[in-house]
Structure formats: C-alpha cells, structure tokens
Protein backbone atom coordinates (compact mmCIF):
# COMPACT_ATOMS: atom_id res chain seq x y z
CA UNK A 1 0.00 0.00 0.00
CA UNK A 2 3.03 1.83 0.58
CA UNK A 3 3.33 2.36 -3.26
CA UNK A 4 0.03 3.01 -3.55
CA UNK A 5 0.43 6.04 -1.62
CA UNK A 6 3.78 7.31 -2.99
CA UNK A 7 2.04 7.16 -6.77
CA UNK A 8 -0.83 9.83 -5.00
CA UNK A 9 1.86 11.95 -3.66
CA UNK A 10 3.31 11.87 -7.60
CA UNK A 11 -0.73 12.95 -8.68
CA UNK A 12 -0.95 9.42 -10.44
CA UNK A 13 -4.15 8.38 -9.44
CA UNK A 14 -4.41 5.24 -12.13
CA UNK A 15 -0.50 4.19 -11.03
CA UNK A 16 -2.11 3.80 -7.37
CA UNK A 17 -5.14 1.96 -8.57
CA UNK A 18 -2.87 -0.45 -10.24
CA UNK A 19 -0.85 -0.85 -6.64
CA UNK A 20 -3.80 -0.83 -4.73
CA UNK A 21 -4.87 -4.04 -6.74
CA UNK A 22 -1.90 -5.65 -6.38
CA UNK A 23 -1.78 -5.43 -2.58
CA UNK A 24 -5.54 -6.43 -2.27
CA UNK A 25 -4.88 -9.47 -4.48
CA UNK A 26 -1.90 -10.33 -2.23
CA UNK A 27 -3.90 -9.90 0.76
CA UNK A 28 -7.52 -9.88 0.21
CA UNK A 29 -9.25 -9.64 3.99
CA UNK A 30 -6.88 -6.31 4.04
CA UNK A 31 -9.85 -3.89 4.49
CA UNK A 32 -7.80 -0.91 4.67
CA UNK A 33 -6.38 -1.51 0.93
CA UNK A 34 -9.57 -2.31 -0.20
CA UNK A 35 -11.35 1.24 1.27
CA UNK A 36 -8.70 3.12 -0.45
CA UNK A 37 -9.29 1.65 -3.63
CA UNK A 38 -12.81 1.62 -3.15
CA UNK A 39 -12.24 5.94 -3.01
CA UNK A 40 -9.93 5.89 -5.13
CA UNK A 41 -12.13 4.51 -8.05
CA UNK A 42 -14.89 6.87 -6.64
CA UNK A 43 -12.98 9.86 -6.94
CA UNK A 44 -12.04 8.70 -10.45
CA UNK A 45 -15.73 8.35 -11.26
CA UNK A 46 -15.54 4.81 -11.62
CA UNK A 47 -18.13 3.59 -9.49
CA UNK A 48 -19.19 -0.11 -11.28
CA UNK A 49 -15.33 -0.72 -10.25
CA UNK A 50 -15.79 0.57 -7.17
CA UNK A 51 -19.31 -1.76 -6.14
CA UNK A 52 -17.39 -4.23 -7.35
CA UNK A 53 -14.03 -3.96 -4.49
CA UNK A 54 -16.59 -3.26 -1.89
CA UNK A 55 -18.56 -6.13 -2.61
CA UNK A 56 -15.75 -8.01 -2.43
CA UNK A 57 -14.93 -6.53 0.64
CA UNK A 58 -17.99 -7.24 2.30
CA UNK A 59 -17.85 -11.06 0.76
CA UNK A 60 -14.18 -11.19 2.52
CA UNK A 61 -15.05 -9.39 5.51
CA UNK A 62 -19.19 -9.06 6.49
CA UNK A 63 -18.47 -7.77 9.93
CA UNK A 64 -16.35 -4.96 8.98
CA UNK A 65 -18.71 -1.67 9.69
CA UNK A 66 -16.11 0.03 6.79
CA UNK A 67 -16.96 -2.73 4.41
CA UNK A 68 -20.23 -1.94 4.84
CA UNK A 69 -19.74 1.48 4.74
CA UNK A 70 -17.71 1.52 1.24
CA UNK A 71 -20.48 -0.97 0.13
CA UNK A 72 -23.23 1.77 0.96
CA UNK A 73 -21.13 4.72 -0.77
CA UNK A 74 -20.29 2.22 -3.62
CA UNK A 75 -24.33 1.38 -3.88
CA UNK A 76 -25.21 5.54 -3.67
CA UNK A 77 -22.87 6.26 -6.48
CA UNK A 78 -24.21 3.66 -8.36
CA UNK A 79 -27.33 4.86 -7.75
CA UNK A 80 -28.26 1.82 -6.03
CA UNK A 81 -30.14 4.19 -3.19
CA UNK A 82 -32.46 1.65 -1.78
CA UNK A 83 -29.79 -1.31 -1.46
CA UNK A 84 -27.14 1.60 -0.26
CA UNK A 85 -29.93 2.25 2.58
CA UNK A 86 -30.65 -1.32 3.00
CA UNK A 87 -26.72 -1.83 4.08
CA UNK A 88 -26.57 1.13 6.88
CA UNK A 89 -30.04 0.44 8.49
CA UNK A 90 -28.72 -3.22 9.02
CA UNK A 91 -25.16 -2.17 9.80
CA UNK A 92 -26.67 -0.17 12.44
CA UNK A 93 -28.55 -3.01 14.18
C-alpha cells in the first residue's frame, strides 16, 4: 500500500489503482487496501469498479462496519439508493 500512496503523492491516481490491486490481491481480507481503492475509483468516477471492491470486501469481511460502509457509498454512487440504505439500516442493528 506503501506504493500506492507514494504514486498519489506523484498525482498518479491510475498508477495507485494499479498498486492498490496488487496489494488487495496479495492480501484480500486487508480492508484498509480495499477502502482506499474503493475511493480511489470513486474519486475517479468509476463507481461499477468501485461496487465491485466493496462487494468483495464485504464477501471477505461481512463484519467490517467500513466494508459496509464503502459498500453503501459504492451502492449511492451507483445509484443503487435503496440497497445503499438497506446496508446502513442493518449495519446499524
């Protein structure tokens, strides 16, 4: 992740999505990698790619409140609203 972060220092956004992948391949209940890419690929307006990590995340990891989290954001920029909703009323229980 380490990379991923020096390649936003640099401004290359796609250069940390491409070492953000790599380290949640390598290690794929690493939540932390998998937010990052999750905003990452929001902030790049990519948000099919972006439901896709956090569903993944949430597959890897269902008790993590960020999975769910990303998940919901993921869902909302999709304009998945009601399934976005669905995750944080149930998250919250």
């Amino acid at each position: 992740m380490a990379m991923a972060d020096i390649a936003l220092e640099k401004g290359d956004r796609e250069g940390a999505v491409r070492w953000l992948d790599k380290a949640v391949a390598a290690a794929p209940q690493a939540v932390g990698a998998q937010e990052k890419l999750v905003d990452l690929r929001l902030a790049l307006g990519q948000p099919k790619e972006a439901l896709t990590v956090a569903t993944r995340m949430v597959d890897n990891s269902p008790e993590s409140a960020i999975a769910v989290e990303s998940l919901a954001r993921a869902e909302l920029a999709k304009d998945k609203r009601a399934t976005a909703g669905k995750h944080i009323r149930d998250d919250a229980h």
